[in-house]
Protein backbone atom coordinates (compact mmCIF):
# COMPACT_ATOMS: atom_id res chain seq x y z
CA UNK A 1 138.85 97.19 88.72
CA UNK A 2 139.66 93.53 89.72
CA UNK A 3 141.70 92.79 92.78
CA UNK A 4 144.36 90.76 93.81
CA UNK A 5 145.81 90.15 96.85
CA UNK A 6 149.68 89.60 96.19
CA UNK A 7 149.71 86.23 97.19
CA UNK A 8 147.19 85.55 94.65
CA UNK A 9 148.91 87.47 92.56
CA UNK A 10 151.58 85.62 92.77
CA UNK A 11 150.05 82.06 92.47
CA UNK A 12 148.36 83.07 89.65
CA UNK A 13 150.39 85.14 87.71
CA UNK A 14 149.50 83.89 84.37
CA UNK A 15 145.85 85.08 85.05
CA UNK A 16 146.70 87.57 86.01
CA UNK A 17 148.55 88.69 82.61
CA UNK A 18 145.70 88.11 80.88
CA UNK A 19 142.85 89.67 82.82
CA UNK A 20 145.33 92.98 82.64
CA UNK A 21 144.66 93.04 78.96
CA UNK A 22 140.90 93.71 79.35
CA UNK A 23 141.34 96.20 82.59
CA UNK A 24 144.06 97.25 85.27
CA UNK A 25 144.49 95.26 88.28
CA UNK A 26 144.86 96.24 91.37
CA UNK A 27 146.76 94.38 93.79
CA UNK A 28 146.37 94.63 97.80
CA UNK A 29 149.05 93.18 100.42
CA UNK A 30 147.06 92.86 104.04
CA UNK A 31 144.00 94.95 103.19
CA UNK A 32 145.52 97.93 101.50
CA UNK A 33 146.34 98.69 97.72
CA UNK A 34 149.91 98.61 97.10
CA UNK A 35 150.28 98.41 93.31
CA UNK A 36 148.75 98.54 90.28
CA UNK A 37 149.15 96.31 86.79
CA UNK A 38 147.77 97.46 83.84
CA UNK A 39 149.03 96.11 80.34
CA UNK A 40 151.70 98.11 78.30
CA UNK A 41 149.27 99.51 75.56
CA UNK A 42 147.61 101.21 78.79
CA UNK A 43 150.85 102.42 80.08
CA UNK A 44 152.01 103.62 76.51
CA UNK A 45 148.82 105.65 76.72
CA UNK A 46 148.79 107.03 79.98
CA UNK A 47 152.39 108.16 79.56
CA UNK A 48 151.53 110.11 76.46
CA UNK A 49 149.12 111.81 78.12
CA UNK A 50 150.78 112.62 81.02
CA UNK A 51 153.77 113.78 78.86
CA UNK A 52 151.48 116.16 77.14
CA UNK A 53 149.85 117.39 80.43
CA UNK A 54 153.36 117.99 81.95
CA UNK A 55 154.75 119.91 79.45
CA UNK A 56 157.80 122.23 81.37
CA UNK A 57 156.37 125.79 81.03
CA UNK A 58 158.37 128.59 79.46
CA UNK A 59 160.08 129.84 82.41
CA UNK A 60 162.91 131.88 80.06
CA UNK A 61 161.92 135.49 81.83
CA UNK A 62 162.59 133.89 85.22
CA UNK A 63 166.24 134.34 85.19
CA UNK A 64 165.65 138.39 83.53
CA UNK A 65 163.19 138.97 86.50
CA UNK A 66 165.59 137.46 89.24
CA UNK A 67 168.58 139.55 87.88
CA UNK A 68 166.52 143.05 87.65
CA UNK A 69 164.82 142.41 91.08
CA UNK A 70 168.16 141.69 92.88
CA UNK A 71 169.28 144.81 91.36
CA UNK A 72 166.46 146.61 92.13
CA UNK A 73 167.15 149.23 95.36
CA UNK A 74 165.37 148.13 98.35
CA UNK A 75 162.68 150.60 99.70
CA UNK A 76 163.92 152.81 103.14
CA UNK A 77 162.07 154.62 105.53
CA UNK A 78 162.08 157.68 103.66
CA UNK A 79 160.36 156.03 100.81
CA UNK A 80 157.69 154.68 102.74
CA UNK A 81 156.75 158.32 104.86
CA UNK A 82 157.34 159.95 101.09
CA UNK A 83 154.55 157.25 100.45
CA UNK A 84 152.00 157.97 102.87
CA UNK A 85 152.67 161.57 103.13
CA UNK A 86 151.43 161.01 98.85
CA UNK A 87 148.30 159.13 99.40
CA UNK A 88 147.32 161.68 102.46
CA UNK A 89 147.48 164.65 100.09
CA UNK A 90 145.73 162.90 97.48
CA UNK A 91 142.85 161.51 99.85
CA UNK A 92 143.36 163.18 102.96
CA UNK A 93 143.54 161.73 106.07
């Protein structure tokens, strides 16, 4: 990937259009990476594929599930003891 600092960038912006056509660009503002330029047929590209690859999920059940767990009695203490007092006859303590 070619590099420009954002001055350059600047300065030489016409370059800089073209050399995007052959790869992106990345441009750096005191040392660091701050942006990158890439050319539009890129972009089109990469946003198709992220717009495949982000797909929203079916998440249709979700609002079943949250309705039958909220109606769903919560467990007591009697429940729990009724519990173990189960798995001790069946395995033995």
């Amino acid at each position: 990937m070619i590099t420009f600092t954002a001055t350059d960038a600047k300065n030489r912006f016409g370059e800089l259009l073209e050399a995007v056509h052959r790869e992106p660009i990345e441009i750096d503002k005191k040392g660091r990476p701050v942006a990158v330029m890439l050319s539009y047929d890129t972009y089109q590209e990469m946003k198709e594929a992220l717009g495949e690859a982000k797909k929203p999920s079916d998440l249709s059940w979700l609002s079943q599930w949250r309705e039958t767990a909220t109606l769903a009695p919560a467990a007591s203490a009697d429940d729990e003891t009724a519990y173990h007092e189960h798995l001790d006859q069946k395995y033995g303590r």
